[in-house]
C-alpha atoms as a PDB file:
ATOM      1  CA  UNK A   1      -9.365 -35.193 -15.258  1.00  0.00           C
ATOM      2  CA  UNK A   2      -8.870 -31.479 -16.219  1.00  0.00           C
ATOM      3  CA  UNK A   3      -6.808 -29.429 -14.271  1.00  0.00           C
ATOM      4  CA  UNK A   4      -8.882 -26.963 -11.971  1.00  0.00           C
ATOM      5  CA  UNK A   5      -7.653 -23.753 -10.474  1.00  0.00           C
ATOM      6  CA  UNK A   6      -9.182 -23.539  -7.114  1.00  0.00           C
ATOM      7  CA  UNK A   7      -9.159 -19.665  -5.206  1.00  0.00           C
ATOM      8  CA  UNK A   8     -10.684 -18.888  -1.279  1.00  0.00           C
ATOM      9  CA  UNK A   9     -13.048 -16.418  -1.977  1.00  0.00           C
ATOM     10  CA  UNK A  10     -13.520 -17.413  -4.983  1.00  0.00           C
ATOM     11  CA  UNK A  11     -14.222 -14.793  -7.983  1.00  0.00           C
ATOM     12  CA  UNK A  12     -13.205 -11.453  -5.436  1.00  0.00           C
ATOM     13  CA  UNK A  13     -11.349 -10.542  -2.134  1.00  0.00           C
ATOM     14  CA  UNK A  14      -9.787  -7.719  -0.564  1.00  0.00           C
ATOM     15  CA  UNK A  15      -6.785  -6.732  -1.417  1.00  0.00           C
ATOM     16  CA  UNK A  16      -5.483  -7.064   2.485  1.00  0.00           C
ATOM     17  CA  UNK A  17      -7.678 -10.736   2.376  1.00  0.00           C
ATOM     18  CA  UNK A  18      -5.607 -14.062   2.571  1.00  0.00           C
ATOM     19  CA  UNK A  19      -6.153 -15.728  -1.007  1.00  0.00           C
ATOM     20  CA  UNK A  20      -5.946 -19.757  -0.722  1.00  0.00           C
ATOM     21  CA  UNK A  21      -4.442 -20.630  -3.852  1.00  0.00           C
ATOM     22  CA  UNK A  22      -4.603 -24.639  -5.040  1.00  0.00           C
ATOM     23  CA  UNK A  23      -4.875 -26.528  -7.705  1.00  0.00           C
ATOM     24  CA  UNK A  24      -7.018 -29.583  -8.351  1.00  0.00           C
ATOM     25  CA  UNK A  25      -6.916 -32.657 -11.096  1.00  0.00           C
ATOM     26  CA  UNK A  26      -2.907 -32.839 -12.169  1.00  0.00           C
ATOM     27  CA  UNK A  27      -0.915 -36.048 -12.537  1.00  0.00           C
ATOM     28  CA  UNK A  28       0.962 -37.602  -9.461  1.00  0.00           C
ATOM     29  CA  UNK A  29       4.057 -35.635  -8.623  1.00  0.00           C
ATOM     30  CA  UNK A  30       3.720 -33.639 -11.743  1.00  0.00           C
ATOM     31  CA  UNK A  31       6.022 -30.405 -12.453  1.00  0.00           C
ATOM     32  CA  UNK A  32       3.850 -27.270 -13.004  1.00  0.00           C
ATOM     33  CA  UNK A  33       4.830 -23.909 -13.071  1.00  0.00           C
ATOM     34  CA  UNK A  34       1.890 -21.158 -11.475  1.00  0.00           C
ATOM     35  CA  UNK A  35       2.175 -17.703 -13.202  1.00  0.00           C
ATOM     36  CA  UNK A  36       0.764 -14.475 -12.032  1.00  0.00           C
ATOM     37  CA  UNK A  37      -0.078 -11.394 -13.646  1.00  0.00           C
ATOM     38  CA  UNK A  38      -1.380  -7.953 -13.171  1.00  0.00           C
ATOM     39  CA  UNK A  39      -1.852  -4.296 -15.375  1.00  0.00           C
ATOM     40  CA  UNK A  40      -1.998  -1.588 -13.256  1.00  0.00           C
ATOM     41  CA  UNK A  41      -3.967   1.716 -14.299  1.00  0.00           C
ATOM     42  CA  UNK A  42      -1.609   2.661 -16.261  1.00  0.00           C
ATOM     43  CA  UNK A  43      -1.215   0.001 -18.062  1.00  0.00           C
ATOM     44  CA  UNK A  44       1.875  -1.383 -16.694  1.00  0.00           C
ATOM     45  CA  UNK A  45       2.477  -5.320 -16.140  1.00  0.00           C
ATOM     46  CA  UNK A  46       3.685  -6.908 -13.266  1.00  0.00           C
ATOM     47  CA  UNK A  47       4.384 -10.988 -13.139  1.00  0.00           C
ATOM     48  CA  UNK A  48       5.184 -13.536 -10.712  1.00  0.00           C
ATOM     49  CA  UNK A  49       6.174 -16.741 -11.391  1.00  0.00           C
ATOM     50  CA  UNK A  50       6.971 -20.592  -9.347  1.00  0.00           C
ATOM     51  CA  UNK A  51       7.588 -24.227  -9.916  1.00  0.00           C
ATOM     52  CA  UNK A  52       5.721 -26.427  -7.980  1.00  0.00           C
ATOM     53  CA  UNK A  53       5.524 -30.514  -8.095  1.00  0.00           C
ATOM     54  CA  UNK A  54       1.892 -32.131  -7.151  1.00  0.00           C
ATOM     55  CA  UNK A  55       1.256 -34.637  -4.490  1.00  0.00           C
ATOM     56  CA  UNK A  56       1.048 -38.166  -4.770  1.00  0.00           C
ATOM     57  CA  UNK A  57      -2.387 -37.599  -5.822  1.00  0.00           C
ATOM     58  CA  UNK A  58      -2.514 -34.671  -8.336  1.00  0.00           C
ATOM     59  CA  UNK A  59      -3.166 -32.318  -6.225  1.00  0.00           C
ATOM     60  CA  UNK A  60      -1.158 -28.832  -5.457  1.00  0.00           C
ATOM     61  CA  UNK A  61      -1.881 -26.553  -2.371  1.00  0.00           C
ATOM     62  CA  UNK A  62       0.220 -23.079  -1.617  1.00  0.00           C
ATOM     63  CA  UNK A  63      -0.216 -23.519   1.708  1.00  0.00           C
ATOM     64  CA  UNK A  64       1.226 -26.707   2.233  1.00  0.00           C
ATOM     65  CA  UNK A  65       3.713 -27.420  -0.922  1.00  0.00           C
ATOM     66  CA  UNK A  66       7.052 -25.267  -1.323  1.00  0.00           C
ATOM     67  CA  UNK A  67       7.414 -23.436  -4.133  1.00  0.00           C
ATOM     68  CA  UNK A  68      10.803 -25.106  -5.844  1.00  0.00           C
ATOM     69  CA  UNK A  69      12.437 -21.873  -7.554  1.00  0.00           C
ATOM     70  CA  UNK A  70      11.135 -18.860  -9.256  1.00  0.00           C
ATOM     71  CA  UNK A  71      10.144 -15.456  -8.141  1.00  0.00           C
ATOM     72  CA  UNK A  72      10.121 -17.244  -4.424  1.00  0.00           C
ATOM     73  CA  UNK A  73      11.155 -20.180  -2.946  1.00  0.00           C
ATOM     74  CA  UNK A  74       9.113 -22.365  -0.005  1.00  0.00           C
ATOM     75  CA  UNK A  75       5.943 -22.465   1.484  1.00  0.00           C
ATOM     76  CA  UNK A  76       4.579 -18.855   0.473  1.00  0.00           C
ATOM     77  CA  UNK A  77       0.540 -19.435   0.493  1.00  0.00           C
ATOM     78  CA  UNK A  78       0.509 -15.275  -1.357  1.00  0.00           C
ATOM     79  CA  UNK A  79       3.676 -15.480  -3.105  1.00  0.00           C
ATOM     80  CA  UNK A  80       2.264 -14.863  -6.368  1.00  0.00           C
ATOM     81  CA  UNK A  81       0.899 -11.688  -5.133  1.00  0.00           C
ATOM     82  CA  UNK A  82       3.670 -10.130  -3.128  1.00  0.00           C
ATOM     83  CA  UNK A  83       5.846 -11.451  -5.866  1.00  0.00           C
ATOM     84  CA  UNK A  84       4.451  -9.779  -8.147  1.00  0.00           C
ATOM     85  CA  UNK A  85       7.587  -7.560 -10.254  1.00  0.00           C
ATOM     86  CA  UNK A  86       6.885  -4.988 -12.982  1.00  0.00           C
ATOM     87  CA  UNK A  87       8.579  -5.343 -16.658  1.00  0.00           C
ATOM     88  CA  UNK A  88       9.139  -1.672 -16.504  1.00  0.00           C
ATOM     89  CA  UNK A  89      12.384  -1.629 -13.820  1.00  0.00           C
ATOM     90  CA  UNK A  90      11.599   0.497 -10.697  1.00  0.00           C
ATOM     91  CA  UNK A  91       7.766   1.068 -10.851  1.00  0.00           C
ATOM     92  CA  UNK A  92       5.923   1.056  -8.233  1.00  0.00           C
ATOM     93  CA  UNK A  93       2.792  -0.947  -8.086  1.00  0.00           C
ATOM     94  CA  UNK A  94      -0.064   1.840  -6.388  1.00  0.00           C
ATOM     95  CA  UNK A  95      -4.419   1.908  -6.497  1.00  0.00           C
ATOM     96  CA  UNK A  96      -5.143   5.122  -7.960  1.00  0.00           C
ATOM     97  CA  UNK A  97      -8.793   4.728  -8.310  1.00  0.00           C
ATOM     98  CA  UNK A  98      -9.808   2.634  -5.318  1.00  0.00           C
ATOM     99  CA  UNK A  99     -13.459   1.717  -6.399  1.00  0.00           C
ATOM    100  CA  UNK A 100     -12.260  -0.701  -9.375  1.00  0.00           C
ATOM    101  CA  UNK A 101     -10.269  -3.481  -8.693  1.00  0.00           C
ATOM    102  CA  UNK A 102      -7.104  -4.800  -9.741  1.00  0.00           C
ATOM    103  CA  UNK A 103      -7.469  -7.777 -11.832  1.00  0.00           C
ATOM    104  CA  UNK A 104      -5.110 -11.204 -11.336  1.00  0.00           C
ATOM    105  CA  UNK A 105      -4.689 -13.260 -13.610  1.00  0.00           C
ATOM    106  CA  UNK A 106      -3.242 -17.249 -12.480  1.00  0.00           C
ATOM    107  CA  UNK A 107      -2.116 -19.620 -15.133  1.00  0.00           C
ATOM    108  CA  UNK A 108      -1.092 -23.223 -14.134  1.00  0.00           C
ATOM    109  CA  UNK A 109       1.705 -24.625 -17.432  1.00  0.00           C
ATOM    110  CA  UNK A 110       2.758 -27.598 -17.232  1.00  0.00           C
ATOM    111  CA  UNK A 111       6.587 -28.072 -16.540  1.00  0.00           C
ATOM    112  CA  UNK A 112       9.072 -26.109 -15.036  1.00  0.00           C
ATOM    113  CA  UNK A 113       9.551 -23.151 -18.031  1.00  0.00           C
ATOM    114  CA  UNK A 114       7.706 -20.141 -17.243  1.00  0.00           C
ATOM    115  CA  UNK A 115       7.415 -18.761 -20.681  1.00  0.00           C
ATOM    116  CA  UNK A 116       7.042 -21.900 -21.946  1.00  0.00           C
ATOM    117  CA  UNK A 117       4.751 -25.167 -21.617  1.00  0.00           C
ATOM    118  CA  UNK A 118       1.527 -25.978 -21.986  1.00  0.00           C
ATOM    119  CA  UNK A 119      -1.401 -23.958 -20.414  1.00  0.00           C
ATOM    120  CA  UNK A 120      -3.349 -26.014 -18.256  1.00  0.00           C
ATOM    121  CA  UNK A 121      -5.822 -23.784 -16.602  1.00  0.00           C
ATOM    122  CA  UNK A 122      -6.886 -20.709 -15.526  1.00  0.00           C
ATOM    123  CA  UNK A 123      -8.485 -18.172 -13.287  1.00  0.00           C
ATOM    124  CA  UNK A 124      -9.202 -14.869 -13.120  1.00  0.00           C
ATOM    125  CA  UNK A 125      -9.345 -13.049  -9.601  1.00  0.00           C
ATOM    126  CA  UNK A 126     -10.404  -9.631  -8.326  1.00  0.00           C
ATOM    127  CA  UNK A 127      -8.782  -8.042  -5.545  1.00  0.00           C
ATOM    128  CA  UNK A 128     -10.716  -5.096  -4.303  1.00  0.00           C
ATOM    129  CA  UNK A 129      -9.917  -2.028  -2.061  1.00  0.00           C
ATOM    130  CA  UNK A 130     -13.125  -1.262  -0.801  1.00  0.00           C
ATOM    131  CA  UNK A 131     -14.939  -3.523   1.194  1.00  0.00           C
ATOM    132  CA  UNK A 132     -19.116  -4.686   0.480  1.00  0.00           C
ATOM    133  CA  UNK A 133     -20.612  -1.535   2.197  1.00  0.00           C
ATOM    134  CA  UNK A 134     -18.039   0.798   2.623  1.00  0.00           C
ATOM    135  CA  UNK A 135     -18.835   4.267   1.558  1.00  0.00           C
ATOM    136  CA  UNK A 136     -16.408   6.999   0.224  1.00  0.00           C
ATOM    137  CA  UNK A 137     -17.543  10.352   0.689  1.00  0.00           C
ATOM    138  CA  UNK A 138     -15.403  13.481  -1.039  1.00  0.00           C
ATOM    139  CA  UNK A 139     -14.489  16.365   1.845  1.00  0.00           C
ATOM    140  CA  UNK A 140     -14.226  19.656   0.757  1.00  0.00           C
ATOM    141  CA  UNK A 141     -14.549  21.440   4.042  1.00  0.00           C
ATOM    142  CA  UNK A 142     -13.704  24.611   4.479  1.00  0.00           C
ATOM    143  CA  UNK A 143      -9.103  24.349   3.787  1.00  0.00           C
ATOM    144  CA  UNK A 144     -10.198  20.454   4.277  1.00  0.00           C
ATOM    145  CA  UNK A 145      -9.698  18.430   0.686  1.00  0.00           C
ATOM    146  CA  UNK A 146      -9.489  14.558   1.467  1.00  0.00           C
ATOM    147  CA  UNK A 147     -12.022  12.021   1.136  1.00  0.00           C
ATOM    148  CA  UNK A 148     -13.804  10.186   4.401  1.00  0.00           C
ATOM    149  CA  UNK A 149     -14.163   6.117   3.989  1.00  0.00           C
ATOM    150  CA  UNK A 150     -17.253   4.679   6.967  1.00  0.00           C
ATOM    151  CA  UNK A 151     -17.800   1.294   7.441  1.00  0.00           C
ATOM    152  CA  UNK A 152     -21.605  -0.585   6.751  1.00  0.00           C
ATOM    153  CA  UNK A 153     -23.657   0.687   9.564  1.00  0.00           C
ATOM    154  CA  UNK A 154     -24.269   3.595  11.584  1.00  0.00           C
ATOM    155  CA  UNK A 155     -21.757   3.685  13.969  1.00  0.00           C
ATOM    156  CA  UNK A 156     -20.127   5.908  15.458  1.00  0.00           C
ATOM    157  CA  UNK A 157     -16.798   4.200  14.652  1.00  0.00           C
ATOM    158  CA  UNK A 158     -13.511   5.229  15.486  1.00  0.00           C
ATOM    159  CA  UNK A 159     -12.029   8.446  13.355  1.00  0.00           C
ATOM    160  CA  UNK A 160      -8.146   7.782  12.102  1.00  0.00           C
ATOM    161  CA  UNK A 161      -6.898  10.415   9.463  1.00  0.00           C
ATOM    162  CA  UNK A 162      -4.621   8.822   7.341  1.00  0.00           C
ATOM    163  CA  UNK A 163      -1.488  11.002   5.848  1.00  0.00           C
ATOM    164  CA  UNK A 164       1.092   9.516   3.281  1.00  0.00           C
ATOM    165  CA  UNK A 165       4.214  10.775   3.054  1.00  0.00           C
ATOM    166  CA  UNK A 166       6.327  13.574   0.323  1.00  0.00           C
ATOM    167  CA  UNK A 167       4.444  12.291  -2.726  1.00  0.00           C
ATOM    168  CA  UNK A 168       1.985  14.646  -2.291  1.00  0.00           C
ATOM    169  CA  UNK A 169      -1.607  13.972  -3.852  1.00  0.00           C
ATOM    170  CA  UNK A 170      -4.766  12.147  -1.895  1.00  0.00           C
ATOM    171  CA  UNK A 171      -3.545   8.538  -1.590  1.00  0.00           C
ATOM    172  CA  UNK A 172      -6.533   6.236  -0.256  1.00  0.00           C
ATOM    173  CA  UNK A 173      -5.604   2.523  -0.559  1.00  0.00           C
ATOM    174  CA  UNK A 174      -4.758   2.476   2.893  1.00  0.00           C
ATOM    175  CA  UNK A 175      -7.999   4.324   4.260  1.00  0.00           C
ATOM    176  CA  UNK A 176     -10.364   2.286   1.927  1.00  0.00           C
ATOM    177  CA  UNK A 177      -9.049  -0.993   3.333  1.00  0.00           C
ATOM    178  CA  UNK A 178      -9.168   0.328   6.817  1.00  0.00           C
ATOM    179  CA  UNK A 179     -12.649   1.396   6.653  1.00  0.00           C
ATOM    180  CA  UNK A 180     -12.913  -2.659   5.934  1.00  0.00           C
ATOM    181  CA  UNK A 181     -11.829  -3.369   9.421  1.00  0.00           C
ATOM    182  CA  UNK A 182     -14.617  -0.868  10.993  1.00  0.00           C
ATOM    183  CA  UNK A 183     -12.760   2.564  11.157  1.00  0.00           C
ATOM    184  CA  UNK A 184     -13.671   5.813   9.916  1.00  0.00           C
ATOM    185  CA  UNK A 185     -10.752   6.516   8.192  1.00  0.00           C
ATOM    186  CA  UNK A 186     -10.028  10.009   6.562  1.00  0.00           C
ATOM    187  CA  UNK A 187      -7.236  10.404   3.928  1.00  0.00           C
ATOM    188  CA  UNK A 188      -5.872  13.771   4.139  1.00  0.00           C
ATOM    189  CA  UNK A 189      -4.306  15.850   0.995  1.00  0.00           C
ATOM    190  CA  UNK A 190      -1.742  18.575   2.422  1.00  0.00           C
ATOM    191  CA  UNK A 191       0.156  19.574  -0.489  1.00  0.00           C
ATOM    192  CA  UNK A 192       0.424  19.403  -4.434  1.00  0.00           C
ATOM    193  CA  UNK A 193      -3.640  18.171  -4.763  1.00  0.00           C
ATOM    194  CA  UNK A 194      -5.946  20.437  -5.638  1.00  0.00           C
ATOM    195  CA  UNK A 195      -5.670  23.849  -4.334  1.00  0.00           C
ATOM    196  CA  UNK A 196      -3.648  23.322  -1.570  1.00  0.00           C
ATOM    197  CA  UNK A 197      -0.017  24.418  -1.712  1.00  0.00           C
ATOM    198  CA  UNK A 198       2.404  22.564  -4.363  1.00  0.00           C
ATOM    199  CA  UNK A 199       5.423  22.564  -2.181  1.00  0.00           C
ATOM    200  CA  UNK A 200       6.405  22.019   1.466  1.00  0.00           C
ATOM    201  CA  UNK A 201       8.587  25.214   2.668  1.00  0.00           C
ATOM    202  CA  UNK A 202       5.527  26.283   4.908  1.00  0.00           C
ATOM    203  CA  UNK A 203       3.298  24.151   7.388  1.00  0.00           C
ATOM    204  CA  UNK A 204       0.636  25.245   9.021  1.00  0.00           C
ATOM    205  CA  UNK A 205      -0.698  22.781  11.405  1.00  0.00           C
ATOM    206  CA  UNK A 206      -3.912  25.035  11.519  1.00  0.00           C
ATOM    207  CA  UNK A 207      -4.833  23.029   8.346  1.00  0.00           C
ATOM    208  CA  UNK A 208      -4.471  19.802  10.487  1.00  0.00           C
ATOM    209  CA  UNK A 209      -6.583  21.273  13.534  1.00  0.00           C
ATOM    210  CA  UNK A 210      -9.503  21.706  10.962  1.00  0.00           C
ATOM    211  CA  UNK A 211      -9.261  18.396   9.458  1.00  0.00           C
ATOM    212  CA  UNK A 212      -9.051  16.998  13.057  1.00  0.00           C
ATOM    213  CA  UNK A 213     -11.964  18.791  14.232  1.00  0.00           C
ATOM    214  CA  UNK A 214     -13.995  17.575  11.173  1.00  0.00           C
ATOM    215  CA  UNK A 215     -13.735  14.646  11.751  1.00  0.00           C
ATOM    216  CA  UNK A 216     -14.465  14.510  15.722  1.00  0.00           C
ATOM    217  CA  UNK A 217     -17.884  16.672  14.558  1.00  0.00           C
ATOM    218  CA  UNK A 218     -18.979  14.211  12.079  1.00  0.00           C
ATOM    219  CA  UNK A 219     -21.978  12.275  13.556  1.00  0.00           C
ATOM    220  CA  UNK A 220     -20.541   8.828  12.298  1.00  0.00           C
ATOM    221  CA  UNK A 221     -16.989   8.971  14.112  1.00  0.00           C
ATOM    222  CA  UNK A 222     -16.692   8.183  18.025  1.00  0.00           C
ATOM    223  CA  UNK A 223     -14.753  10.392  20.565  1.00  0.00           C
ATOM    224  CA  UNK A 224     -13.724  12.023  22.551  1.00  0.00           C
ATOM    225  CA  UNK A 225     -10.547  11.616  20.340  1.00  0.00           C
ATOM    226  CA  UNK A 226      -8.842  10.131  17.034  1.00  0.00           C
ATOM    227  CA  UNK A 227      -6.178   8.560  15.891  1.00  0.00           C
ATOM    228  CA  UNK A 228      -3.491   9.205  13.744  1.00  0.00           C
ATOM    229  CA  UNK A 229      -1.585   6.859  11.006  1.00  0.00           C
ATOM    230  CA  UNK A 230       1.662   8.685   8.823  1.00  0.00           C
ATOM    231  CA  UNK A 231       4.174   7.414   6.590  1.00  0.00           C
ATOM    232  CA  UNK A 232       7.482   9.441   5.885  1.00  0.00           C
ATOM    233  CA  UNK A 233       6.921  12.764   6.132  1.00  0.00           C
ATOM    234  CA  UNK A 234       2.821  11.948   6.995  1.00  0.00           C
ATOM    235  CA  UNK A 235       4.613  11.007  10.142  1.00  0.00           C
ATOM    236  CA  UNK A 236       6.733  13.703  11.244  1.00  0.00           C
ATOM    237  CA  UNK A 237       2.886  15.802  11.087  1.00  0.00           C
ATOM    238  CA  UNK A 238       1.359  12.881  13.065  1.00  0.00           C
ATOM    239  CA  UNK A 239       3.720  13.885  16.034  1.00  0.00           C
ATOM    240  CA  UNK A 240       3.931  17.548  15.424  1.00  0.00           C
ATOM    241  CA  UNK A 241      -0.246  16.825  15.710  1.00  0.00           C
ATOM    242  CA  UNK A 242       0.096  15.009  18.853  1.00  0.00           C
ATOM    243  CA  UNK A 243       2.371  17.085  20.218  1.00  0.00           C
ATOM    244  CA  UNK A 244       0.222  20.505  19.512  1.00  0.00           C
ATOM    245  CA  UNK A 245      -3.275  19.393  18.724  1.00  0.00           C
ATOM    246  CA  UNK A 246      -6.225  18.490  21.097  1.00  0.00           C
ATOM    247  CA  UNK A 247      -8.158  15.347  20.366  1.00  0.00           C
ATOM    248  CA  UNK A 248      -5.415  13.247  19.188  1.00  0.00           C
ATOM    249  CA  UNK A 249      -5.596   9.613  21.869  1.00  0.00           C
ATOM    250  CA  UNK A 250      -3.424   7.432  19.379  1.00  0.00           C
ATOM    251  CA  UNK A 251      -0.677   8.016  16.472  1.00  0.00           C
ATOM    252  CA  UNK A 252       0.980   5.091  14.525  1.00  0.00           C
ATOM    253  CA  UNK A 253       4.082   6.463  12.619  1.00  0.00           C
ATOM    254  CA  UNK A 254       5.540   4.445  10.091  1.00  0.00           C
ATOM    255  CA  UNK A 255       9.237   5.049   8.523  1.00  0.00           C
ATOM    256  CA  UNK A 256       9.097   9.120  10.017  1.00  0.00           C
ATOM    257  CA  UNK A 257      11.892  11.311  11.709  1.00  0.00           C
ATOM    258  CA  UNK A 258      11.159  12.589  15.135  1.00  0.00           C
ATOM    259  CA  UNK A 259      12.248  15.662  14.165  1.00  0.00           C
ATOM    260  CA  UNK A 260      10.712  18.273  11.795  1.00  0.00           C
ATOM    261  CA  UNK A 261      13.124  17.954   8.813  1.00  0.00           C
ATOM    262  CA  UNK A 262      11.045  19.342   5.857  1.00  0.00           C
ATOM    263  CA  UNK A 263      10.250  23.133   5.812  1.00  0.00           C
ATOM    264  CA  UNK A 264       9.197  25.792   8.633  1.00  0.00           C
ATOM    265  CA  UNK A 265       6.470  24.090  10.641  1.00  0.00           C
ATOM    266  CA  UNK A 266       4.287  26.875  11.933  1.00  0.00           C
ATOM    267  CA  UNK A 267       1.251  26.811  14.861  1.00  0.00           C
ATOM    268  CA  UNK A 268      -0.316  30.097  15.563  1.00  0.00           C
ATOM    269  CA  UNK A 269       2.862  32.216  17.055  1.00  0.00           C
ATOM    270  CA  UNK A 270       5.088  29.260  17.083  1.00  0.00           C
ATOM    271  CA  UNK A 271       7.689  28.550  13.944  1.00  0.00           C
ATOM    272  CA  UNK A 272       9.816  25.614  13.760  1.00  0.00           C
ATOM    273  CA  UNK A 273      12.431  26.124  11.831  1.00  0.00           C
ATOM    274  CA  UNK A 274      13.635  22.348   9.647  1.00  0.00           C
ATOM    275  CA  UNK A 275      16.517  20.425  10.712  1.00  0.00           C
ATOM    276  CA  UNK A 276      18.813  20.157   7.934  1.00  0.00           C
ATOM    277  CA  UNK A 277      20.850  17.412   6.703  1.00  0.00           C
ATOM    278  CA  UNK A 278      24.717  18.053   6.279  1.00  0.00           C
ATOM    279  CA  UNK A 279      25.635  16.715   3.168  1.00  0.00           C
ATOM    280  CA  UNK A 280      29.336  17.088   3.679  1.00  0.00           C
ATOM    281  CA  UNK A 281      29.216  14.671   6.623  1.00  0.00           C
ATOM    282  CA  UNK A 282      27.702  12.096   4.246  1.00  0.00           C
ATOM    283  CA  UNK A 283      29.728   9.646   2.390  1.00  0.00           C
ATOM    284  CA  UNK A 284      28.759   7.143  -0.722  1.00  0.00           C
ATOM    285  CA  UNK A 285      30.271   4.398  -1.877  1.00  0.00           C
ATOM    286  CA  UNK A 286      29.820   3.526  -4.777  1.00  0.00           C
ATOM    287  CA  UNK A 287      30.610  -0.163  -6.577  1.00  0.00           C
ATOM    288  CA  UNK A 288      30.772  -0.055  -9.873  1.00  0.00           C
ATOM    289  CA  UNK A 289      33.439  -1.771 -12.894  1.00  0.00           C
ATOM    290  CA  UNK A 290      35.164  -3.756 -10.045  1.00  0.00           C
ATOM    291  CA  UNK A 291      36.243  -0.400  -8.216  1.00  0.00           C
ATOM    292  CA  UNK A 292      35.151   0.822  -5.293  1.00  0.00           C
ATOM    293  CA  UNK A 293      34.818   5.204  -4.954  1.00  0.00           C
ATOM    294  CA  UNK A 294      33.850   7.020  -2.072  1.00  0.00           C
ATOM    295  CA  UNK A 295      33.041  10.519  -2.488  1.00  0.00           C
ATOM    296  CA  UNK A 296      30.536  13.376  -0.512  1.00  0.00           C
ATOM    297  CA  UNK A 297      26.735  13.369  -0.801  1.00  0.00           C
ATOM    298  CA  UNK A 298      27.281  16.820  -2.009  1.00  0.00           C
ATOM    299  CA  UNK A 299      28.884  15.813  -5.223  1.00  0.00           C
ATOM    300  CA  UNK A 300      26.456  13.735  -5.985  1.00  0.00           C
ATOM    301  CA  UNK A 301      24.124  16.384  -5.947  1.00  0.00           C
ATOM    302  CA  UNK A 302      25.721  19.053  -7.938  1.00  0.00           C
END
């Protein structure tokens, strides 16, 4: 029998979608080694790699065998994916264009060598960012640049604006997959994208209370309020909104200080000035040659 690679969906899923990964038509107990690969749009390769051993009856299923060594170890149904590690050290995996998909590739070799062995199958998978039916729609809205993802249907469905963190740019991974889960879900731009300002010395949350009441006009979105999701610094303006804003019922912040630490924040007469870190009350250490050192952030930075 020839080895079959067997995926659930098969062909496509979303890239937040459980992928059941097994393999059909191996020896008893045989050694195999499952490979994964990916280019991002930039060209850049990431891998992920495991040994597995098939059951008594040739057959090999992620859910239910451990993985025996490799990128991961154990029962890890989507370790391929999270696995995943780029040749280039320290890049960051990230959708740029979320209406193509990223393309996986899974190999199945026989033995335990990952560069090595002979290919037994194949598959190719897609792994999408935009749901069947969800629409992206460009805003440019008066100060407003971001683009609005709406679920199949009519609606109205719940509003979220989504802000990333000191990047900078229009991120909208996260949005597009939200809008998946029945949420209209605005990704906001605030700084370095498009005309907007290329730094973050000056906030004006005014730019905020027009997205906000965008969104809470737009026919498809339900009120009387929205929500808010923030990374990093996406989160310190998620409470700064909550805090100054009307129309705000919800806020999810993810990895953000609770206190403005980036720049003035400004709201019609009100400035907040940024609270500073004091480098000289930080201290490194540093491990390197066998020798420990400890010295000031500061010196690090000059």
């Amino acid at each position: 029998m020839v080895p079959i690679v067997s995926l659930k969906p098969a062909g496509r899923s979303c890239w937040d979608e459980p992928l059941g990964i097994s393999v059909h038509g191996l020896a008893p107990e045989q050694p195999v080694t499952l490979r994964a690969a990916l280019r991002d749009e930039k060209g850049a390769l990431f891998r992920a790699h495991a040994r597995y051993r098939a059951d008594d009856h040739g057959g090999l299923d992620l859910a239910r065998a451990p993985a025996l060594g490799g990128s991961f170890a154990g029962i890890e149904p989507m370790g391929l994916l999270w696995a995943l590690e780029p040749e280039r050290p320290f890049w960051r995996l990230i959708k740029r264009d979320v209406r193509t998909p990223f393309v996986v590739e899974l190999e199945v070799l026989d033995g335990h060598e990952p560069d090595g062995g002979r290919l037994l199958a194949r598959a190719v998978h897609e792994r999408h960012f935009m749901a069947p039916g969800v629409r992206r729609v460009p805003v440019r809205e008066g100060r407003v640049r971001a683009t609005l993802f709406l679920p199949p249907g009519n609606g109205p469905f719940p509003g979220i604006i989504d802000l990333f963190g000191g990047g900078g740019g229009l991120p909208e991974y996260r949005a597009s997959l939200l809008a998946g889960k029945g949420f209209a879900v605005m990704a906001l731009a605030y700084y370095n994208y498009d005309d907007l300002p290329k730094d973050m010395d000056i906030t004006h949350l005014e730019y905020f209370e027009e997205a906000v009441n965008y969104l809470l006009s737009h026919p498809q979105v339900k009120g009387p309020g929205i929500g808010l999701l923030g990374i990093s610094r996406g989160g310190e303006l998620c409470l700064s909104m909550a805090s100054f804003l009307k129309g705000i019922t919800a806020a999810v912040i993810i990895n953000g200080s609770a206190t403005n630490i980036v720049g003035k924040l400004c709201y019609k007469d009100e400035t907040l000035p940024p609270l500073r870190v004091n480098a000289d009350r930080i201290r490194v250490r540093m491990i390197a040659t066998g020798r420990v050192s400890s010295m000031p952030m500061r010196s690090l930075n000059a």
